[in-house]
N, C-alpha and C. Protein backbone atom coordinates (compact mmCIF):
# COMPACT_ATOMS: atom_id res chain seq x y z
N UNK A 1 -10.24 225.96 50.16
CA UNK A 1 -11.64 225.73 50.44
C UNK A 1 -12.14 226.89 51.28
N UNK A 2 -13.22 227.43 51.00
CA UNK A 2 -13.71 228.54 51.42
C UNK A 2 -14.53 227.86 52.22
N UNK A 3 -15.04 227.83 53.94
CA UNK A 3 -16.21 228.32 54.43
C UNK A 3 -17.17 229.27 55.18
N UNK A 4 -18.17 229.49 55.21
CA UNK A 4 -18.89 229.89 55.84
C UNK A 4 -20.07 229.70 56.81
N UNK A 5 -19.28 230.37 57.87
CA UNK A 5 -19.83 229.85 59.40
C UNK A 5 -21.31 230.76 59.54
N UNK A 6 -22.17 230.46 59.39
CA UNK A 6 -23.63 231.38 59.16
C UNK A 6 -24.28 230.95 60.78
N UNK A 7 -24.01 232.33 61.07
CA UNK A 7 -24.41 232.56 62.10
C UNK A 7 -25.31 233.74 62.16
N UNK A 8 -26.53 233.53 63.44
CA UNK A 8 -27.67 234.70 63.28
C UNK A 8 -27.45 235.14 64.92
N UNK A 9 -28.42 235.93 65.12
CA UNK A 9 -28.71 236.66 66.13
C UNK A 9 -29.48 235.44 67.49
N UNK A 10 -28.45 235.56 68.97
CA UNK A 10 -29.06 234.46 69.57
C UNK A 10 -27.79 233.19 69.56
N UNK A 11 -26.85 233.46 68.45
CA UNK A 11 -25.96 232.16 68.49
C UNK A 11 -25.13 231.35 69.93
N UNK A 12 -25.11 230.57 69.77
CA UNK A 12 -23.57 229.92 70.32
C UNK A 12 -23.07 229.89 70.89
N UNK A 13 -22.11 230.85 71.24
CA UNK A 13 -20.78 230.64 70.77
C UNK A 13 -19.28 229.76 70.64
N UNK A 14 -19.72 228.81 71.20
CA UNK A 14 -19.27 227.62 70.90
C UNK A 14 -19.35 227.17 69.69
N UNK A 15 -20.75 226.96 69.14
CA UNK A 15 -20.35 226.51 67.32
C UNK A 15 -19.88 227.13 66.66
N UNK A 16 -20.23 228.54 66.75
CA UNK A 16 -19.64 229.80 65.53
C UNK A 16 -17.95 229.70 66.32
N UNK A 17 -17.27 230.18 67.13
CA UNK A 17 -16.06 230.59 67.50
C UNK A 17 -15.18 229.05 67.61
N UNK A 18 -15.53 228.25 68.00
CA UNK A 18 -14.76 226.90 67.80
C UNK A 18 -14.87 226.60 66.53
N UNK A 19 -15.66 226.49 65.46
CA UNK A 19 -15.01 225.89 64.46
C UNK A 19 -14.89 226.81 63.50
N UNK A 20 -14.78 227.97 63.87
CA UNK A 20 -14.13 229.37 63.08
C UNK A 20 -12.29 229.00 63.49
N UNK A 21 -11.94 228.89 64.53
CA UNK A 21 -10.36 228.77 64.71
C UNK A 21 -10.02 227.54 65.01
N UNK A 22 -11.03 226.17 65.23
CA UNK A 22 -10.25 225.09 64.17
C UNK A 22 -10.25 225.07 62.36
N UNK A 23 -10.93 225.54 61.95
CA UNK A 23 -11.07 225.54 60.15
C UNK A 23 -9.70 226.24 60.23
N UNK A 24 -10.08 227.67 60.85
CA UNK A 24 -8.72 228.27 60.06
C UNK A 24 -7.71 228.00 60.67
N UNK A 25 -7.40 226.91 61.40
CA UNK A 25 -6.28 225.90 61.85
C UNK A 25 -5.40 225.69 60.34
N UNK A 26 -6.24 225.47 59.59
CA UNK A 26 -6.26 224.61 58.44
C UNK A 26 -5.82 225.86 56.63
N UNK A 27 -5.23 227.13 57.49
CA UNK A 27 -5.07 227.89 56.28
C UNK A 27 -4.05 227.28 55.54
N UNK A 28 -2.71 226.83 56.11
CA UNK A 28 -1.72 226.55 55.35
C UNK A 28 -1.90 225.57 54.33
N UNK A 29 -3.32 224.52 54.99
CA UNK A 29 -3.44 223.54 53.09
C UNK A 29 -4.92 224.42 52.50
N UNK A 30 -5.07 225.96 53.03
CA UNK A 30 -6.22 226.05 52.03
C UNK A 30 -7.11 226.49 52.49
N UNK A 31 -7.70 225.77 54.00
CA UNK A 31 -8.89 226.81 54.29
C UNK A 31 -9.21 227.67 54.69
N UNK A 32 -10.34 228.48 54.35
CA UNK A 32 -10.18 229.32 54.94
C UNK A 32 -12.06 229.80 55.75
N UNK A 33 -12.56 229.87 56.63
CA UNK A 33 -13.63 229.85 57.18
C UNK A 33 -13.95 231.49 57.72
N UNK A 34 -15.13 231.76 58.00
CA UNK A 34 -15.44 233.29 57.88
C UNK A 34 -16.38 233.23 58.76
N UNK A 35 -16.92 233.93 59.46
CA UNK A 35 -18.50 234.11 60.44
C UNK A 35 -19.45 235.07 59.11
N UNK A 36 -20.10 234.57 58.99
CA UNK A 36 -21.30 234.76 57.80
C UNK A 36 -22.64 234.88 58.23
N UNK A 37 -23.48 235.96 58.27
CA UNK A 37 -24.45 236.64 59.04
C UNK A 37 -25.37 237.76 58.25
N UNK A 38 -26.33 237.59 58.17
CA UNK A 38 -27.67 238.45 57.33
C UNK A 38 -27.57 240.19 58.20
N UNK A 39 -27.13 240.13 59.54
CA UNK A 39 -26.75 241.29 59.90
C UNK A 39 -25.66 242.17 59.88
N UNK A 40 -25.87 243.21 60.19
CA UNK A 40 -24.51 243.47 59.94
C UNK A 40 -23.52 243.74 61.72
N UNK A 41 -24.35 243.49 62.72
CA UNK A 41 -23.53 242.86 64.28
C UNK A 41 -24.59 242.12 64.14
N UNK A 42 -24.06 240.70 65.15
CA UNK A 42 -25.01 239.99 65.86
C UNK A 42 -24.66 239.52 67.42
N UNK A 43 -25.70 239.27 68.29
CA UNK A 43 -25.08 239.15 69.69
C UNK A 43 -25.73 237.85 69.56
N UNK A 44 -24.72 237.22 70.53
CA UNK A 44 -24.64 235.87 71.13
C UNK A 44 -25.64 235.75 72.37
N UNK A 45 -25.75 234.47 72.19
CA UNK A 45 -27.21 233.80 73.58
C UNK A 45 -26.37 234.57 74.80
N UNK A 46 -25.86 235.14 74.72
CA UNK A 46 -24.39 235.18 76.36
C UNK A 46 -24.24 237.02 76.46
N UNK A 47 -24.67 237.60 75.00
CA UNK A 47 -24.26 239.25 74.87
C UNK A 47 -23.22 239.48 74.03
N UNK A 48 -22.48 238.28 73.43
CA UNK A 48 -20.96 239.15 72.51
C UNK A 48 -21.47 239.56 71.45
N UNK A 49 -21.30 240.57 70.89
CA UNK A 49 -21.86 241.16 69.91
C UNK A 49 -20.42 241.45 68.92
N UNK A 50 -20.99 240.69 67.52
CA UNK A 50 -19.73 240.46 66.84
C UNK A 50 -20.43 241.26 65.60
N UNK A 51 -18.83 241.71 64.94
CA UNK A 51 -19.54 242.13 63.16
C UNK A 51 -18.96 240.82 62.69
N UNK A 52 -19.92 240.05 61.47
CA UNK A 52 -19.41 239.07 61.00
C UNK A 52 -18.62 239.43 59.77
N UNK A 53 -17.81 238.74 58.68
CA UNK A 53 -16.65 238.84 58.22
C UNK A 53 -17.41 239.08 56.90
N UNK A 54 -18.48 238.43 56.62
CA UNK A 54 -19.31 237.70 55.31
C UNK A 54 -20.70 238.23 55.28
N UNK A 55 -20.91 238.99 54.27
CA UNK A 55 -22.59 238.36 54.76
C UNK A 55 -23.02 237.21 53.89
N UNK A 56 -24.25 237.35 54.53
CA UNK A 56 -25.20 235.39 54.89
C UNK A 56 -24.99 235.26 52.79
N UNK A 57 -25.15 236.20 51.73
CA UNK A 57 -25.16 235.61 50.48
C UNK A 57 -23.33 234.62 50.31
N UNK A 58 -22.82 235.45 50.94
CA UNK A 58 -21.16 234.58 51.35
C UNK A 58 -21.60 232.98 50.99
N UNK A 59 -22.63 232.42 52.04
CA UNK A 59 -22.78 231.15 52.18
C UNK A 59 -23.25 230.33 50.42
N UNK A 60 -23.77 230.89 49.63
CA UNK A 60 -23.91 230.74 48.32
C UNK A 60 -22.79 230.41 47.12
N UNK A 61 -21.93 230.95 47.57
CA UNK A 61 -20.29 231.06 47.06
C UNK A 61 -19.32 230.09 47.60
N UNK A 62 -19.57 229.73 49.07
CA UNK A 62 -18.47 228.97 49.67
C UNK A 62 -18.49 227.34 49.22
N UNK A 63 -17.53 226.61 49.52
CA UNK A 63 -17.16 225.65 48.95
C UNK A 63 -17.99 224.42 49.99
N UNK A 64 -18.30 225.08 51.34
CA UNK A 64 -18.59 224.43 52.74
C UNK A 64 -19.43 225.40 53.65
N UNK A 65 -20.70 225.01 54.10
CA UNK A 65 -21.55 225.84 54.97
C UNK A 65 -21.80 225.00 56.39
N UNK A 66 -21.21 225.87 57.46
CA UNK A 66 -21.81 225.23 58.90
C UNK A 66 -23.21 226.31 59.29
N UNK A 67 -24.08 225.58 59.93
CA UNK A 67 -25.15 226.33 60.59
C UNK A 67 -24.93 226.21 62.01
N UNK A 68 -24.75 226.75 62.73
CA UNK A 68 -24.44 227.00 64.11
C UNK A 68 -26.18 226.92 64.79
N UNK A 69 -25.73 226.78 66.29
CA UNK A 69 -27.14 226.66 66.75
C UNK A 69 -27.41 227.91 67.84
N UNK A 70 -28.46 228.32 68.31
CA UNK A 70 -28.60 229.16 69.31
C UNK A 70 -30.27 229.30 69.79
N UNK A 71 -30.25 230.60 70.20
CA UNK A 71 -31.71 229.99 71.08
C UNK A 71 -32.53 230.86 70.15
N UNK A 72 -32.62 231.04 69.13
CA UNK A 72 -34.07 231.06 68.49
C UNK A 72 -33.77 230.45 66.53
N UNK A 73 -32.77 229.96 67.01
CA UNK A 73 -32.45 228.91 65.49
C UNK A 73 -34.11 228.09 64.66
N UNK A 74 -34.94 227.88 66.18
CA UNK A 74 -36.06 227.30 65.07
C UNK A 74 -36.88 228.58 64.71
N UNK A 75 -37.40 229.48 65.37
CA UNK A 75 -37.45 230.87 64.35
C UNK A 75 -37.16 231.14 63.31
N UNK A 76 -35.27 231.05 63.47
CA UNK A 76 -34.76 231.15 62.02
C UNK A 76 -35.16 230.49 61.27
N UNK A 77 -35.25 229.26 61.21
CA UNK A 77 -35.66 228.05 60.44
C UNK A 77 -36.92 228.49 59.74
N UNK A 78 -37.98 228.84 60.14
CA UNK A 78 -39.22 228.82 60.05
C UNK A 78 -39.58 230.36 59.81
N UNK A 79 -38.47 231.46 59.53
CA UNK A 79 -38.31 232.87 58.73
C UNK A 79 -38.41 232.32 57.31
N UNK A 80 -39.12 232.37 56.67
CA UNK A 80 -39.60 232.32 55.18
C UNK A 80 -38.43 232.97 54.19
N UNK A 81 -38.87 234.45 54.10
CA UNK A 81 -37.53 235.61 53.75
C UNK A 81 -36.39 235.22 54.29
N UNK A 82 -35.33 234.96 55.30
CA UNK A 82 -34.87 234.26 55.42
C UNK A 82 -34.06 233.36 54.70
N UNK A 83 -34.73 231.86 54.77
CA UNK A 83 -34.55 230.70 53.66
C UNK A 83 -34.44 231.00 52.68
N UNK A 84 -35.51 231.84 52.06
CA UNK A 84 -35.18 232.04 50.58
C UNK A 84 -33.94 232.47 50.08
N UNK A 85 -33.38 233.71 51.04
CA UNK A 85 -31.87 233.80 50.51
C UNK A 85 -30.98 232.77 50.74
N UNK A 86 -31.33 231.71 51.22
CA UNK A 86 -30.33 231.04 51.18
C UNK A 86 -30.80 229.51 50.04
N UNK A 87 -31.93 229.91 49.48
CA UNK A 87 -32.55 228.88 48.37
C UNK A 87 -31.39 228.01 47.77
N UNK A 88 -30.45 228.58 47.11
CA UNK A 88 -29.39 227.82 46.01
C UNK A 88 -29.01 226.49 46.90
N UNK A 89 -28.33 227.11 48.07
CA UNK A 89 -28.05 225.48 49.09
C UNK A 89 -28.75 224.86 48.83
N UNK A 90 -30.26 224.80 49.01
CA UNK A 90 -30.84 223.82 48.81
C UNK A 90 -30.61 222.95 47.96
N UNK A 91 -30.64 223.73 46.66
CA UNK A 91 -30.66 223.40 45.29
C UNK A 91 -29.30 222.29 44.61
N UNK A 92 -28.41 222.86 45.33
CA UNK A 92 -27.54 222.66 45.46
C UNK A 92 -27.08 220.86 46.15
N UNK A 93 -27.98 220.87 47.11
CA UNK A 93 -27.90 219.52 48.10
C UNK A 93 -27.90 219.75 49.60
N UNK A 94 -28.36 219.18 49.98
CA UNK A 94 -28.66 218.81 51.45
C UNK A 94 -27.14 218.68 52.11
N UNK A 95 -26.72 219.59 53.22
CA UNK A 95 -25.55 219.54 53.89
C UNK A 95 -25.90 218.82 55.34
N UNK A 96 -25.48 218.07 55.69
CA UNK A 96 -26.11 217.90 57.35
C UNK A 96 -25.01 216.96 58.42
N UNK A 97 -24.47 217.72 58.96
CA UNK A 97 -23.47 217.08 59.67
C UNK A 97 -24.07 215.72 60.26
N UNK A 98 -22.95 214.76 60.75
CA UNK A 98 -23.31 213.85 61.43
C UNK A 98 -23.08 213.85 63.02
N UNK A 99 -24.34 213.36 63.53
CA UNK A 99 -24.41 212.98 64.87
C UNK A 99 -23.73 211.67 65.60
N UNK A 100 -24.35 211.36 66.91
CA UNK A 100 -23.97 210.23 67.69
C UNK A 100 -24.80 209.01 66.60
N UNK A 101 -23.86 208.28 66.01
CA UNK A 101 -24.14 207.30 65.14
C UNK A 101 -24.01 207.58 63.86
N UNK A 102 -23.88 208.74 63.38
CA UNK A 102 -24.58 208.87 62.07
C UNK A 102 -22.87 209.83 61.52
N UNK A 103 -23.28 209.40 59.89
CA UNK A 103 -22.25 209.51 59.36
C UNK A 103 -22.36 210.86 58.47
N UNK A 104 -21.47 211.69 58.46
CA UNK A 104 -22.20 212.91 57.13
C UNK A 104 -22.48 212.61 56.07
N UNK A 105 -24.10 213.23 55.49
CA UNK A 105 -24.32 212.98 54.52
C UNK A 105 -24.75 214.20 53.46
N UNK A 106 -24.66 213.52 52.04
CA UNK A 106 -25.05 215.06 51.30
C UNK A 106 -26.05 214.25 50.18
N UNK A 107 -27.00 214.94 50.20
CA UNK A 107 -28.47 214.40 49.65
C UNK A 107 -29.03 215.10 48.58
N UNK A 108 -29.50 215.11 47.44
CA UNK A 108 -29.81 215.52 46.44
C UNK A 108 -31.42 216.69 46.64
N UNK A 109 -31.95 216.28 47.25
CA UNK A 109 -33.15 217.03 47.43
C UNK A 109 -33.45 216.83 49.23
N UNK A 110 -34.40 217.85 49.33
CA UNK A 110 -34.87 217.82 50.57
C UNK A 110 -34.18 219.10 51.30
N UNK A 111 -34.87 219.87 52.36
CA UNK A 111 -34.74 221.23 53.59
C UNK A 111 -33.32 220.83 54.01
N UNK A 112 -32.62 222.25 54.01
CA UNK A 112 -31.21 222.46 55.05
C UNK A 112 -31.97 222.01 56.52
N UNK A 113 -31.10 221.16 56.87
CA UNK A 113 -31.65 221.15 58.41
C UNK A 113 -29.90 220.31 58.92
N UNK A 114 -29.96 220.23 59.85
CA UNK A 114 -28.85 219.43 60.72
C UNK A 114 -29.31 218.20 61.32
N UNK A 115 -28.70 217.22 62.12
CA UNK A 115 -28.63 216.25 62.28
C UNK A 115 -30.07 216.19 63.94
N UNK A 116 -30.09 215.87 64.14
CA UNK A 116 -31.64 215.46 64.82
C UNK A 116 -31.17 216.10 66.06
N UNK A 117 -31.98 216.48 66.84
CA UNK A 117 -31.66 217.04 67.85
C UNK A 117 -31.14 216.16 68.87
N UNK A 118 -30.11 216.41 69.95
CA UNK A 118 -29.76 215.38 70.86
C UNK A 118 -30.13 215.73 72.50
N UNK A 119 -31.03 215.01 73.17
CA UNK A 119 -31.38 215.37 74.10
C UNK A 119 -30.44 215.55 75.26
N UNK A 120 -30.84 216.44 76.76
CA UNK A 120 -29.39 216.39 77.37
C UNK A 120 -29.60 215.25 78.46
C-alpha cells in the first residue's frame, strides 16, 4: 500500500513526521508512506525546511492520502489552482479521518476536507 503524506508550506510537524514513521513502521507487510508536497522544499509552522519525497500529483496514484494540518491549511483549502490538482480524489471519494466519536468514513461525493475541527 502506497501512501501519501501531502503536506504544504506552514505544516505540522507532528502530522506529517509522526505518521510518516508510524506507516513506514509497517514496510515489512507493504507499506509504504512518502511526504508529498506541490513544492519542491517546504518549511514547517516551527522553520524545518524539508524536500518532500513525492510531489503533491504522487497523491493521485497512492492507494491512501493523509492531509496534515498547519497554520495556513484553510488558505490551502480555499487555493482554487491548488484543489484542482488534486480533483481525481475527489472523484474518486471523500477520505476523512475520524475524530473524538466518529468513525472513518469514505463517501461517494462531496469536498476533501477532514474531520471537524476540535477545539482546545
Amino acid at each position: 500500500m502506497r501512501v501519501a503524506i501531502v503536506t504544504f508550506d506552514g505544516f505540522n510537524e507532528i502530522d506529517s513526521f509522526v505518521a510518516h514513521g508510524l506507516l513506514n513502521r509497517l514496510r515489512p507487510v507493504g507499506v509504504h508512506a512518502e511526504i508529498t508536497s506541490p513544492g519542491t522544499v517546504i518549511t514547517s509552522m516551527n522553520g524545518v525546511r524539508v524536500t518532500p519525497q513525492q510531489p503533491l500529483e504522487f497523491a493521485l496514484e497512492a492507494d491512501a492520502v493523509l492531509f496534515g494540518s498547519g497554520i495556513y491549511t484553510r488558505a490551502i483549502a480555499e487555493n482554487g489552482a491548488l484543489m484542482d490538482r488534486l480533483a481525481v480524489l475527489r472523484d474518486r471519494g471523500e477520505r476523512r479521518a475520524g475524530g473524538p466519536g466518529r468513525r472513518p468514513s469514505l463517501r461517494g461525493s462531496g469536498p476533501l476536507r477532514s474531520a471537524r475541527p476540535v477545539q482546545p
